[in-house]
PDB file of N, CA and C in Angstrom:
ATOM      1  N   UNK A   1     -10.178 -11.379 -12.933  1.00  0.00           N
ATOM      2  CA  UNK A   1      -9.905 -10.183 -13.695  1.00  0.00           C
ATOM      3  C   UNK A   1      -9.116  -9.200 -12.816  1.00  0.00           C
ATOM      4  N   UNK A   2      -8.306  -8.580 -13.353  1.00  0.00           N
ATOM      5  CA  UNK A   2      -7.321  -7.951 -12.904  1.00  0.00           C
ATOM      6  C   UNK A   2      -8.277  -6.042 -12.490  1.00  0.00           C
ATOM      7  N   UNK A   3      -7.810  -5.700 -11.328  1.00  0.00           N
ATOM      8  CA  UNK A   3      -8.359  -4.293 -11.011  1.00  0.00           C
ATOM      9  C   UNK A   3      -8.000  -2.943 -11.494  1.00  0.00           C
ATOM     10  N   UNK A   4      -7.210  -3.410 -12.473  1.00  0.00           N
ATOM     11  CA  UNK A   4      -6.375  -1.843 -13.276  1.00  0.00           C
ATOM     12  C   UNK A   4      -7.656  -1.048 -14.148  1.00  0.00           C
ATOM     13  N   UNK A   5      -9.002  -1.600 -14.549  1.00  0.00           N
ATOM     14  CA  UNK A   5     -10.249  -0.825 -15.044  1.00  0.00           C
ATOM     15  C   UNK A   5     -10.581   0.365 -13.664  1.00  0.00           C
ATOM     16  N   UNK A   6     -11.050  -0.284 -12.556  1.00  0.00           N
ATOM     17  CA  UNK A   6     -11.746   0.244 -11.277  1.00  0.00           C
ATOM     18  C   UNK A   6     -10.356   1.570 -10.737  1.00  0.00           C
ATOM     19  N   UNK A   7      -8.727   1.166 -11.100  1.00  0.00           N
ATOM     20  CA  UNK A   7      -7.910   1.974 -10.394  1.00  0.00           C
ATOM     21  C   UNK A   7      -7.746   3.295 -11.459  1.00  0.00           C
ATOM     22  N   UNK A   8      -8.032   2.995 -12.793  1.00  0.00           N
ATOM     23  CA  UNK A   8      -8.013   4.128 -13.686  1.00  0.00           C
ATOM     24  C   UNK A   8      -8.926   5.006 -13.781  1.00  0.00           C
ATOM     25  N   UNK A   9     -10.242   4.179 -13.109  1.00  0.00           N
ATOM     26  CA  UNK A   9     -11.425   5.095 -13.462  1.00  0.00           C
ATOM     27  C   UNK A   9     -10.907   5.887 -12.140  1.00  0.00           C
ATOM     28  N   UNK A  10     -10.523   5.557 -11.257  1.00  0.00           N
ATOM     29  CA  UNK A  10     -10.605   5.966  -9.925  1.00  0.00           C
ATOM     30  C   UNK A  10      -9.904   7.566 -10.342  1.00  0.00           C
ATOM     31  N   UNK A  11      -8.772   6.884 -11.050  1.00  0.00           N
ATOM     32  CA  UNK A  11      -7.748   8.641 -11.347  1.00  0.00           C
ATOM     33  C   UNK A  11      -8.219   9.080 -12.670  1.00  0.00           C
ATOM     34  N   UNK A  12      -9.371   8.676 -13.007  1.00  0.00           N
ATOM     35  CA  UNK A  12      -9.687   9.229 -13.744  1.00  0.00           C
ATOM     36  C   UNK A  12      -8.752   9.523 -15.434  1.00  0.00           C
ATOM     37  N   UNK A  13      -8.319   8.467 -15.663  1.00  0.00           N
ATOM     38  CA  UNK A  13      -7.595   8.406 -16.597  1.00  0.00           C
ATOM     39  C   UNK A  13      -7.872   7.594 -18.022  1.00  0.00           C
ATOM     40  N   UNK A  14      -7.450   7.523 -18.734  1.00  0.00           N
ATOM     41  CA  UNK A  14      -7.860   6.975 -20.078  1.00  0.00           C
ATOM     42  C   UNK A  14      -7.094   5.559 -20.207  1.00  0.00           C
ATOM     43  N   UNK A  15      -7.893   4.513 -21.252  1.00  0.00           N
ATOM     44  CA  UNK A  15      -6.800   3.709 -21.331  1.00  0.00           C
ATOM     45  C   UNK A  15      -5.623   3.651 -21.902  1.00  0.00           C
ATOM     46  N   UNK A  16      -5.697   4.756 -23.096  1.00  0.00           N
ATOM     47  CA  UNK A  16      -4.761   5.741 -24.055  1.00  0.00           C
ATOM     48  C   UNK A  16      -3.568   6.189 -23.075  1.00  0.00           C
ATOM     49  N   UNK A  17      -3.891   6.528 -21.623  1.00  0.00           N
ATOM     50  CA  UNK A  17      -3.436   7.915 -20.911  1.00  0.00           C
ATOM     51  C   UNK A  17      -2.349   6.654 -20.046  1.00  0.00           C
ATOM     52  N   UNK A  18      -3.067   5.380 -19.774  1.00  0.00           N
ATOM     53  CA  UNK A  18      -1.521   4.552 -19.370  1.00  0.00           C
ATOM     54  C   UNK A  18      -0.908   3.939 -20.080  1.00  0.00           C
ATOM     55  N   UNK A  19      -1.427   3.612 -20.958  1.00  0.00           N
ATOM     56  CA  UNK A  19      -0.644   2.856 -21.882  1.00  0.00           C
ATOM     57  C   UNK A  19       0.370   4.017 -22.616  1.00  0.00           C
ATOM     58  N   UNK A  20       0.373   4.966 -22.747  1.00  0.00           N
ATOM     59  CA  UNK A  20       1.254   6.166 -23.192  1.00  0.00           C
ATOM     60  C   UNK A  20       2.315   5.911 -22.094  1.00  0.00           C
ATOM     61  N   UNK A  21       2.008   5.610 -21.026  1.00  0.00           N
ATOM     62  CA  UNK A  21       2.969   5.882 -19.614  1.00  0.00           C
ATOM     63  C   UNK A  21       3.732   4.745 -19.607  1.00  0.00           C
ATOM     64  N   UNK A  22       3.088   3.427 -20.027  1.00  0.00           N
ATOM     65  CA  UNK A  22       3.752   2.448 -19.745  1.00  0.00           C
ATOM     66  C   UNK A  22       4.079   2.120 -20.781  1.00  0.00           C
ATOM     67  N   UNK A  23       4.553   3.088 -22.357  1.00  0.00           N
ATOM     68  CA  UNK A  23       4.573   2.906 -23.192  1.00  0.00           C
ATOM     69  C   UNK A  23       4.713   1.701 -24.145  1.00  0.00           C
ATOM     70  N   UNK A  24       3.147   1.258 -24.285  1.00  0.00           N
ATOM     71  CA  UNK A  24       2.617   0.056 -24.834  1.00  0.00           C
ATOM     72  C   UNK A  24       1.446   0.612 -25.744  1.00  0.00           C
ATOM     73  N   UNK A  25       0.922  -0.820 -26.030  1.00  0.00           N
ATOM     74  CA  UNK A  25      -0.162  -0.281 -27.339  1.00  0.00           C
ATOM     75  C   UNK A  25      -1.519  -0.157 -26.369  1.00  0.00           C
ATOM     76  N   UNK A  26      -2.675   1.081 -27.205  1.00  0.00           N
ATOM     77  CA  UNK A  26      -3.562   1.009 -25.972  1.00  0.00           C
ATOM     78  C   UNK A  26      -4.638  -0.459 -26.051  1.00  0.00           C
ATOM     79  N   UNK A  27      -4.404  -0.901 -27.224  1.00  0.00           N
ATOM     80  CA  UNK A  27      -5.222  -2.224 -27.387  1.00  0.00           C
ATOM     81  C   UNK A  27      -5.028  -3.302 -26.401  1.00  0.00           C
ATOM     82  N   UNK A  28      -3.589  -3.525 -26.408  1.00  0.00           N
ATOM     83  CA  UNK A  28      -2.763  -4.252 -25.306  1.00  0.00           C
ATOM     84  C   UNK A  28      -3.174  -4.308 -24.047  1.00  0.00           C
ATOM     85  N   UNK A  29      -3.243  -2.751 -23.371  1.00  0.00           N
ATOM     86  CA  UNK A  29      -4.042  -2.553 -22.190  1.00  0.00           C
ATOM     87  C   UNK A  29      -5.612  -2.767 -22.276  1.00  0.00           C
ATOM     88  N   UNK A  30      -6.734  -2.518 -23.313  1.00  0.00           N
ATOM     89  CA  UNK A  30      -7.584  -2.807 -23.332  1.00  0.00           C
ATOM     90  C   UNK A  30      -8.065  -4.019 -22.978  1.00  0.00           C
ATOM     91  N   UNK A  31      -7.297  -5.710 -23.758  1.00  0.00           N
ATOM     92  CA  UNK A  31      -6.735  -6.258 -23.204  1.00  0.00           C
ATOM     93  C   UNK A  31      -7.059  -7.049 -22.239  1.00  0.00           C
ATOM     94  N   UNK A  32      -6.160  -6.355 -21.173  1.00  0.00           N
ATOM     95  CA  UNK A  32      -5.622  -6.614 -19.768  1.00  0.00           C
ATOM     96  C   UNK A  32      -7.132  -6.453 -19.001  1.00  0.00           C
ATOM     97  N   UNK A  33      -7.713  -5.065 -19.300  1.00  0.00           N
ATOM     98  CA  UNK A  33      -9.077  -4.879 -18.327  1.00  0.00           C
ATOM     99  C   UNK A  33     -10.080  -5.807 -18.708  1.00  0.00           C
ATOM    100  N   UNK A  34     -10.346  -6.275 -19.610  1.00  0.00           N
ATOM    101  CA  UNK A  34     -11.427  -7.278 -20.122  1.00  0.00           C
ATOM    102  C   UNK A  34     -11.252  -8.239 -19.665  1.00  0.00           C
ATOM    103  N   UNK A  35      -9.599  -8.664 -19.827  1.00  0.00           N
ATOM    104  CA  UNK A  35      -9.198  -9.857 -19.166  1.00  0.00           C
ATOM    105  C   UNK A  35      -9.244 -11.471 -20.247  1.00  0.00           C
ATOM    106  N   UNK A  36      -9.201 -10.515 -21.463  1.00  0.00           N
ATOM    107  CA  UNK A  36      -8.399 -11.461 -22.706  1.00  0.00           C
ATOM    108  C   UNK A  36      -6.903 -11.607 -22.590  1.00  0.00           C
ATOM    109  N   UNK A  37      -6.233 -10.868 -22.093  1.00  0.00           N
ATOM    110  CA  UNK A  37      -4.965 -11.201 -21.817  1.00  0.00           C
ATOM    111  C   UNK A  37      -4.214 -10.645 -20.794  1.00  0.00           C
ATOM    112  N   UNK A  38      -3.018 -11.037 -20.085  1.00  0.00           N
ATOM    113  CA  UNK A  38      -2.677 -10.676 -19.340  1.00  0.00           C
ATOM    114  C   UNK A  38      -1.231 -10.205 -19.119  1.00  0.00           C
ATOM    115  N   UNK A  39      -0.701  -9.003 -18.018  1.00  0.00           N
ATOM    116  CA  UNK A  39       0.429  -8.564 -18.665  1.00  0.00           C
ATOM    117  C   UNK A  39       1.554  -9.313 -17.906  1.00  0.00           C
ATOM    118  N   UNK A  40       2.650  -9.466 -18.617  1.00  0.00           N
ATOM    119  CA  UNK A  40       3.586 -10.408 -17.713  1.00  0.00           C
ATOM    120  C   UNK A  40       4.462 -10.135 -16.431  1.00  0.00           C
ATOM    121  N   UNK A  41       4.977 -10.116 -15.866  1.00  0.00           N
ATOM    122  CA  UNK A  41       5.165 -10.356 -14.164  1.00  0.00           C
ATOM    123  C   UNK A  41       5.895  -8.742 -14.116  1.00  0.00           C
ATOM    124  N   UNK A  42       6.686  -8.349 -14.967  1.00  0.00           N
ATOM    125  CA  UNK A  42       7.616  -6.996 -15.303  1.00  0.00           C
ATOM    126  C   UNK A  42       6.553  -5.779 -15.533  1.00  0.00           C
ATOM    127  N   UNK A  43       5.564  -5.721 -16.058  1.00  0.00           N
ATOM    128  CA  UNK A  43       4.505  -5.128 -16.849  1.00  0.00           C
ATOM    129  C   UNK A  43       3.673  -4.748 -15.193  1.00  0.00           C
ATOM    130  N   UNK A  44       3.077  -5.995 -15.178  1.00  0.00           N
ATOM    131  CA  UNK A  44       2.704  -5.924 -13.540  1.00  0.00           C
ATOM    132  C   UNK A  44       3.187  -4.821 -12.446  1.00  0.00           C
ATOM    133  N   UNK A  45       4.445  -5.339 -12.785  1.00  0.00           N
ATOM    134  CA  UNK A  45       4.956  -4.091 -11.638  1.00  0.00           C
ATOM    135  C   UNK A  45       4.990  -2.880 -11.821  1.00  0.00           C
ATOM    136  N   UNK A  46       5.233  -2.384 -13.408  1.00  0.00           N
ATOM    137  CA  UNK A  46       4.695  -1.323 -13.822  1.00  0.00           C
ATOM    138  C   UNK A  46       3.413  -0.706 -13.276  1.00  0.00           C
ATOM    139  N   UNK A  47       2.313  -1.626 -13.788  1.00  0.00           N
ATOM    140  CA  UNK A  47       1.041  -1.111 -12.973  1.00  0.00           C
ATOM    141  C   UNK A  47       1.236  -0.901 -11.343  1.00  0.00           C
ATOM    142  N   UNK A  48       1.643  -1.452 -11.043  1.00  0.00           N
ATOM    143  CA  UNK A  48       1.734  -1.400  -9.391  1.00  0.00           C
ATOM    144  C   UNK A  48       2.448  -0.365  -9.291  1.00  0.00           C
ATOM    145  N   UNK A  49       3.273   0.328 -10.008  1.00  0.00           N
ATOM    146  CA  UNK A  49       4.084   1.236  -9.494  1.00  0.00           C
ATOM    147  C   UNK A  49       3.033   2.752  -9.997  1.00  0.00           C
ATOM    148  N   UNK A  50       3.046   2.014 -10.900  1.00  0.00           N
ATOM    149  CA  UNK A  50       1.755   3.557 -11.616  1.00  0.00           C
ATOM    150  C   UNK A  50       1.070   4.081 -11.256  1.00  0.00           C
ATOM    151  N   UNK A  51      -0.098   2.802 -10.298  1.00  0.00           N
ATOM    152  CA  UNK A  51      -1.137   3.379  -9.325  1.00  0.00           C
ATOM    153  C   UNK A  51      -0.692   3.090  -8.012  1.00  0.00           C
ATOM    154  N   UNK A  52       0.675   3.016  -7.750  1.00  0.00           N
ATOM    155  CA  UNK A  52       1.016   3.125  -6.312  1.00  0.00           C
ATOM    156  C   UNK A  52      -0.118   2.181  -5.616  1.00  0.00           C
ATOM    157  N   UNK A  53       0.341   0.986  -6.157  1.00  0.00           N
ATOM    158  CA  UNK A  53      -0.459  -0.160  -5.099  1.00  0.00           C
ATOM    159  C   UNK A  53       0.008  -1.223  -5.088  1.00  0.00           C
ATOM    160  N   UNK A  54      -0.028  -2.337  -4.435  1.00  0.00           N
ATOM    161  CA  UNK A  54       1.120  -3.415  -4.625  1.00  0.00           C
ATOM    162  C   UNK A  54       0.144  -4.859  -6.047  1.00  0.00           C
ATOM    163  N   UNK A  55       1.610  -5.467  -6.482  1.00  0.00           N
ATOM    164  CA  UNK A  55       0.788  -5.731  -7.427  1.00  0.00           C
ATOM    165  C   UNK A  55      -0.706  -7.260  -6.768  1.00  0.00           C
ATOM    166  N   UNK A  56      -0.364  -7.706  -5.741  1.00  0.00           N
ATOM    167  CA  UNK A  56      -1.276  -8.390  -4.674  1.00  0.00           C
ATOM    168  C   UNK A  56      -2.826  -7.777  -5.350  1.00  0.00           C
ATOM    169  N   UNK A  57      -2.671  -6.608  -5.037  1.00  0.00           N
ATOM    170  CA  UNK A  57      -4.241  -5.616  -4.818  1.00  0.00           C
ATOM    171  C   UNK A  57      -4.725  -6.062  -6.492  1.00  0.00           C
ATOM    172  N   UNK A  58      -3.664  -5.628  -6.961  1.00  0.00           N
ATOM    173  CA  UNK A  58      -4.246  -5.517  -8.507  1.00  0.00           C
ATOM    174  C   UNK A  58      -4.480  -6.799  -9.200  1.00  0.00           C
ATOM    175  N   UNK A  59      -4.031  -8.015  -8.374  1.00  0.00           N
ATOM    176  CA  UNK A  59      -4.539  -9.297  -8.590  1.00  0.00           C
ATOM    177  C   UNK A  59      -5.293  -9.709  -7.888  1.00  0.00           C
ATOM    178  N   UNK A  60      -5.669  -8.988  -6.718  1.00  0.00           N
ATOM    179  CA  UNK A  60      -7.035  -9.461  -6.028  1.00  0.00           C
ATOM    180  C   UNK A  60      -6.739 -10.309  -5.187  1.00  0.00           C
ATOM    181  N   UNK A  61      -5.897 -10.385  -4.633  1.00  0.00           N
ATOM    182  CA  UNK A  61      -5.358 -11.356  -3.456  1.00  0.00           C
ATOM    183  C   UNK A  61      -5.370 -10.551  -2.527  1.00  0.00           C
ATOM    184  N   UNK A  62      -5.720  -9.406  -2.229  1.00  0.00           N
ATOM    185  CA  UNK A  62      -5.680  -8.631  -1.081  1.00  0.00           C
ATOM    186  C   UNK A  62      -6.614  -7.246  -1.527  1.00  0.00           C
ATOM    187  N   UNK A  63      -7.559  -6.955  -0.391  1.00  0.00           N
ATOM    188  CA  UNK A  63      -8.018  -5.324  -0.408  1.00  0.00           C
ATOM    189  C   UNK A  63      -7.534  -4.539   0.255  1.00  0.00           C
ATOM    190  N   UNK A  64      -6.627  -4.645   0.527  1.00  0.00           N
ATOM    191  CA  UNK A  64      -5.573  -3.587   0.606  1.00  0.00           C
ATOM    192  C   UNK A  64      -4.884  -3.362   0.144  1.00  0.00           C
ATOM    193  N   UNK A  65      -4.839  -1.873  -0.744  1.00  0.00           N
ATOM    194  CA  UNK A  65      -3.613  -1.199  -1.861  1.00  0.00           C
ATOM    195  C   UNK A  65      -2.667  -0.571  -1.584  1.00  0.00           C
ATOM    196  N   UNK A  66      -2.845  -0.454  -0.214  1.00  0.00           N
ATOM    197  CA  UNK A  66      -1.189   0.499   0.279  1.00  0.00           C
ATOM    198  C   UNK A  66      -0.073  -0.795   0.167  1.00  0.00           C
ATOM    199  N   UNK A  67       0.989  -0.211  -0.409  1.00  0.00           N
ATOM    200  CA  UNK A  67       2.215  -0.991  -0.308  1.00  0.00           C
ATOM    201  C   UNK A  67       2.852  -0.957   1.219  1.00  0.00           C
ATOM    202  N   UNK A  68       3.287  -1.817   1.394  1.00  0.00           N
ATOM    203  CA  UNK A  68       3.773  -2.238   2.765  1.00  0.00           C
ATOM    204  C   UNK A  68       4.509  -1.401   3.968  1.00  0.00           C
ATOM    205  N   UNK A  69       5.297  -0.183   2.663  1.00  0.00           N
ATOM    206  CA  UNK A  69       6.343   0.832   3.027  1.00  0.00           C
ATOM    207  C   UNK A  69       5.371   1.816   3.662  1.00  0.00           C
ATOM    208  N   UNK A  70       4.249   1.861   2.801  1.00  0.00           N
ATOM    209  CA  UNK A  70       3.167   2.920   3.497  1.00  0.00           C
ATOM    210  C   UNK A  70       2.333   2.670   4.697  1.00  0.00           C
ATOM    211  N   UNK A  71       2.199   1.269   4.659  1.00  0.00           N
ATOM    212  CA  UNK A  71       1.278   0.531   6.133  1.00  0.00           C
ATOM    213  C   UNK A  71       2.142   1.130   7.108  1.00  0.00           C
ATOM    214  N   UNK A  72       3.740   1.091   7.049  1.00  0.00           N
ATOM    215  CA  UNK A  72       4.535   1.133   8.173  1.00  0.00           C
ATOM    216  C   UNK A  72       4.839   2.679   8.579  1.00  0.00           C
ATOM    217  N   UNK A  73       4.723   3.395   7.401  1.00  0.00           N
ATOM    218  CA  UNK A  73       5.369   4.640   7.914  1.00  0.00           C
ATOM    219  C   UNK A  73       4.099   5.133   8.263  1.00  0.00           C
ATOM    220  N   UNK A  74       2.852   5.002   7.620  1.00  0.00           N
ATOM    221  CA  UNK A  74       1.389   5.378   8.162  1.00  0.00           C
ATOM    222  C   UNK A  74       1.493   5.094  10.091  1.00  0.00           C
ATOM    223  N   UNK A  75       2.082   3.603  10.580  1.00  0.00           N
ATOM    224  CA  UNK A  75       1.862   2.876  11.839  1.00  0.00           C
ATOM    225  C   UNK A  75       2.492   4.016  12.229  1.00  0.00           C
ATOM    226  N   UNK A  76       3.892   4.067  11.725  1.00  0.00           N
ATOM    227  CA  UNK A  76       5.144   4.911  12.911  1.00  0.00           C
ATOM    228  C   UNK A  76       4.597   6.240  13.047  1.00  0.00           C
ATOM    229  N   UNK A  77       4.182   7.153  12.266  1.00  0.00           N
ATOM    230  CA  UNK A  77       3.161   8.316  12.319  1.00  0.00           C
ATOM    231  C   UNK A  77       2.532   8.462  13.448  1.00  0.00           C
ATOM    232  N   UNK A  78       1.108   7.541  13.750  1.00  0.00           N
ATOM    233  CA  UNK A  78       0.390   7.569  14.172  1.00  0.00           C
ATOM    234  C   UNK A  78       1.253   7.195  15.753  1.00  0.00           C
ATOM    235  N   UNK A  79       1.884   6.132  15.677  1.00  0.00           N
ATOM    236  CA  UNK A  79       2.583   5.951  17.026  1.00  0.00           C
ATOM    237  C   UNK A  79       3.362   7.388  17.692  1.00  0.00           C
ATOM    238  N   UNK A  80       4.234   8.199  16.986  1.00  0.00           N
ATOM    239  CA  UNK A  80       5.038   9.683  17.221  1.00  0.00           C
ATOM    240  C   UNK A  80       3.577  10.572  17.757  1.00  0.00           C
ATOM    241  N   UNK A  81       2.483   9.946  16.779  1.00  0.00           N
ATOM    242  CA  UNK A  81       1.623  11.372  17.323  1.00  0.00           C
ATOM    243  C   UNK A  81       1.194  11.042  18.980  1.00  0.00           C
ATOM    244  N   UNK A  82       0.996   9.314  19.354  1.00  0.00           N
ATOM    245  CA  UNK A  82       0.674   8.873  20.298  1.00  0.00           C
ATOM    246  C   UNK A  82       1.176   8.974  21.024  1.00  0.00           C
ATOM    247  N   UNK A  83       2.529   9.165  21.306  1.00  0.00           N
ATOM    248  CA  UNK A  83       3.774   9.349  22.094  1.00  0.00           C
ATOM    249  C   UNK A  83       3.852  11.129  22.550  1.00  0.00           C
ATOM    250  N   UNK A  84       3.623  11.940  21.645  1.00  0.00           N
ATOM    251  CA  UNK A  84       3.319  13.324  21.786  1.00  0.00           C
ATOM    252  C   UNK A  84       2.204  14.180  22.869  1.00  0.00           C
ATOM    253  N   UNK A  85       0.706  12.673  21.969  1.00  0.00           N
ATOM    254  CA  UNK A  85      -0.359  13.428  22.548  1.00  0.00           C
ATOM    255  C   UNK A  85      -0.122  12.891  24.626  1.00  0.00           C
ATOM    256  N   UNK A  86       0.897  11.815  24.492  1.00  0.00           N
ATOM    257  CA  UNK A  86       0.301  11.631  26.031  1.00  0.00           C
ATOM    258  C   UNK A  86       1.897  12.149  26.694  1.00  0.00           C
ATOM    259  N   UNK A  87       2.491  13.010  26.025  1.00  0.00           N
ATOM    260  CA  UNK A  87       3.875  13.553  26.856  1.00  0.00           C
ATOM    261  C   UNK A  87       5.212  12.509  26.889  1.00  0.00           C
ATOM    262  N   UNK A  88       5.243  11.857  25.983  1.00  0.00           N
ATOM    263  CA  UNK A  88       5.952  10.760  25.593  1.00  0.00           C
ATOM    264  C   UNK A  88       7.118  10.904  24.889  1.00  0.00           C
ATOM    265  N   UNK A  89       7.094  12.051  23.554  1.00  0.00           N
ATOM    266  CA  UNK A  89       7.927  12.089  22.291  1.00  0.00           C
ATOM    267  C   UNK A  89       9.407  12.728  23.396  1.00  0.00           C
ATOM    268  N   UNK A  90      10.526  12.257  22.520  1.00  0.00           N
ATOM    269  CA  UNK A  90      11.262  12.465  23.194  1.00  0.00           C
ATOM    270  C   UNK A  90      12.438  11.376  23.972  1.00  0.00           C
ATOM    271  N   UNK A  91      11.524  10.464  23.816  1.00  0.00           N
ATOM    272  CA  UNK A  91      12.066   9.341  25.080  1.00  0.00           C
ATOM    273  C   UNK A  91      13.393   8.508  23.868  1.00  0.00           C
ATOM    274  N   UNK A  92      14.550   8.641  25.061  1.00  0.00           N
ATOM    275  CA  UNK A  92      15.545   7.905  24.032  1.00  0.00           C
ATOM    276  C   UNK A  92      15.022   5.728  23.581  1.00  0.00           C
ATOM    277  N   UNK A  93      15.699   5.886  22.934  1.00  0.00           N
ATOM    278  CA  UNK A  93      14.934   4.067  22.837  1.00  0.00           C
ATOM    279  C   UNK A  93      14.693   3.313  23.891  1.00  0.00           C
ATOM    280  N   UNK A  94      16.231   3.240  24.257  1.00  0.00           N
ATOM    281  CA  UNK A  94      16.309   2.406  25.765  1.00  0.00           C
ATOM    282  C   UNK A  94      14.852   2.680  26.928  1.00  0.00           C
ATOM    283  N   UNK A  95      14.720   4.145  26.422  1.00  0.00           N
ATOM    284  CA  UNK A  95      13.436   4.248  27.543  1.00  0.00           C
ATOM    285  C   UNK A  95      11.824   4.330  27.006  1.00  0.00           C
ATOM    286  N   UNK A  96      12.382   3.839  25.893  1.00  0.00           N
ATOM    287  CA  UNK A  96      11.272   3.506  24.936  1.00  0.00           C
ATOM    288  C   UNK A  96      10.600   1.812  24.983  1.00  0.00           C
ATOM    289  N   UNK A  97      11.581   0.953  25.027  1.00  0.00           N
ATOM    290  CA  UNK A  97      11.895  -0.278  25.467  1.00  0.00           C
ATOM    291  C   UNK A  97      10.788   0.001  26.730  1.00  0.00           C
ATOM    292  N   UNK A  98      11.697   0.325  27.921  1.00  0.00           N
ATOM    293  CA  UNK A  98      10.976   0.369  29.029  1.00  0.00           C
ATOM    294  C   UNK A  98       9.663   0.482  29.553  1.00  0.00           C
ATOM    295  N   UNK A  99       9.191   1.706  28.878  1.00  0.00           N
ATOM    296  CA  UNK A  99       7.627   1.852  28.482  1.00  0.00           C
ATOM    297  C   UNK A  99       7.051   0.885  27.803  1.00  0.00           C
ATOM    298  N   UNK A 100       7.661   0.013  27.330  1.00  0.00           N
ATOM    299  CA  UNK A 100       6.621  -1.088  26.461  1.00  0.00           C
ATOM    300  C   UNK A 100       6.953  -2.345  27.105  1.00  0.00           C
ATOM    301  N   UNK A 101       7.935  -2.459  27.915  1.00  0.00           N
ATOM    302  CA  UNK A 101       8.144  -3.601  28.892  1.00  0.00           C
ATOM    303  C   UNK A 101       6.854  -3.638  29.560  1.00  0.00           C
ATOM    304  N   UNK A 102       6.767  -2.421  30.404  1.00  0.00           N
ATOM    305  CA  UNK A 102       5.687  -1.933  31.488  1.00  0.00           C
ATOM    306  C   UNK A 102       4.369  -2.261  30.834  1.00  0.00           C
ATOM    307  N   UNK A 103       4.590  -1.542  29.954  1.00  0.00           N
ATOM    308  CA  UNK A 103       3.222  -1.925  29.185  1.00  0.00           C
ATOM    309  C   UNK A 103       2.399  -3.215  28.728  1.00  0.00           C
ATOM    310  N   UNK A 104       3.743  -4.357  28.491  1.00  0.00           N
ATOM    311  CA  UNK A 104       3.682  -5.517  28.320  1.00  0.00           C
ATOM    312  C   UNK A 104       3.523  -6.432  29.828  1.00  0.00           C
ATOM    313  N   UNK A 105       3.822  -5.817  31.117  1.00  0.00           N
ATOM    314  CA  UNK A 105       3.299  -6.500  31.874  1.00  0.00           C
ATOM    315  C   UNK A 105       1.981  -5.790  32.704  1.00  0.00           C
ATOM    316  N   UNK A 106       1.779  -5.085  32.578  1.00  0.00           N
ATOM    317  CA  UNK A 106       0.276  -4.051  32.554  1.00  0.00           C
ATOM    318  C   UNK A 106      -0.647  -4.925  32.091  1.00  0.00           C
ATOM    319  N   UNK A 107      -0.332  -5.161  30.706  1.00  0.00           N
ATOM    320  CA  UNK A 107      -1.199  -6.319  29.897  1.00  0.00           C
ATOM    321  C   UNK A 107      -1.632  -7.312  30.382  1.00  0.00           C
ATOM    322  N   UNK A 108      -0.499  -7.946  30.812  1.00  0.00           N
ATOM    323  CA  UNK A 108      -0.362  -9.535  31.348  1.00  0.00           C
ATOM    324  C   UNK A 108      -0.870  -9.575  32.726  1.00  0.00           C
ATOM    325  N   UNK A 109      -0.954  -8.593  33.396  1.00  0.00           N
ATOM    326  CA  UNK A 109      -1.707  -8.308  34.925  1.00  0.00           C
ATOM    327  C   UNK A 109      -3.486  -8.502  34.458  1.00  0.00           C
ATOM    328  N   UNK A 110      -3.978  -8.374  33.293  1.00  0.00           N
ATOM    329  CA  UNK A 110      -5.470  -8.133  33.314  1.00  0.00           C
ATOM    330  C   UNK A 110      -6.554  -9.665  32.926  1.00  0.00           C
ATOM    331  N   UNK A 111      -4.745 -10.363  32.514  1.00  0.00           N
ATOM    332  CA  UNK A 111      -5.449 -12.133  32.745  1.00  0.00           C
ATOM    333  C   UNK A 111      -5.476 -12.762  33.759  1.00  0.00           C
TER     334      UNK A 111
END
C-alpha cells in the first residue's frame, strides 16, 4: 500500500484537498489510499512532487522522504558550517583538495 494516507494526515489535509490539486476525482484518490487501485507512473510523480518526497518513499522502497537534491544541499550546509566552525570557510578549492588529501592520509596513518 502506497504512503500518500500517513503523508496527508501528516499535512493535515483532506482527500478532497489533493485531489482538487492534482485535479482528479476524490474517489480516485480514495482509491489509491486503500489500495484498490493505483495511480499511474505520471500521477505518481505528481504525488511526489505534492508532498515533496521522492516517489521511492511513497512506494515504500525507502524511509527516507527527502529527495536527493535535499540530502545534498542539507550535506553541503552542514559541511560550510564545518569548515566555518573550525576556521576553514574561505579556502579556495585547490586548498580545499589539500585539506582532504591530508585528511585522507591522517586516516590511513590510524591502520
Amino acid at each position: 500500500m502506497l504512503r500518500i494516507k500517513e503523508l496527508r494526515l501528516q499535512r493535515k489535509k483532506t482527500q478532497g484537498d489533493i485531489a482538487t490539486a492534482l485535479n482528479i476525482n476524490r474517489t480516485t484518490y480514495a482509491k489509491w489510499e486503500t489500495g484498490d487501485r493505483l495511480p499511474d507512473m505520471e500521477t505518481l510523480n505528481k504525488l511526489a512532487d505534492y508532498f515533496n518526497v521522492t516517489t521511492d518513499y511513497i512506494l515504500r522502497r525507502t524511509d527516507n522522504p527527502e529527495p536527493p537534491e535535499t540530502v545534498i544541499t542539507n550535506a553541503l550546509k552542514d559541511m560550510r558550517a564545518t569548515l566555518r566552525h573550525v576556521g576553514l570557510d574561505g579556502l579556495t578549492r585547490d586548498e580545499v583538495d589539500k585539506v582532504a588529501e591530508y585528511a585522507r592520509f591522517l586516516k590511513s596513518q590510524r591502520k
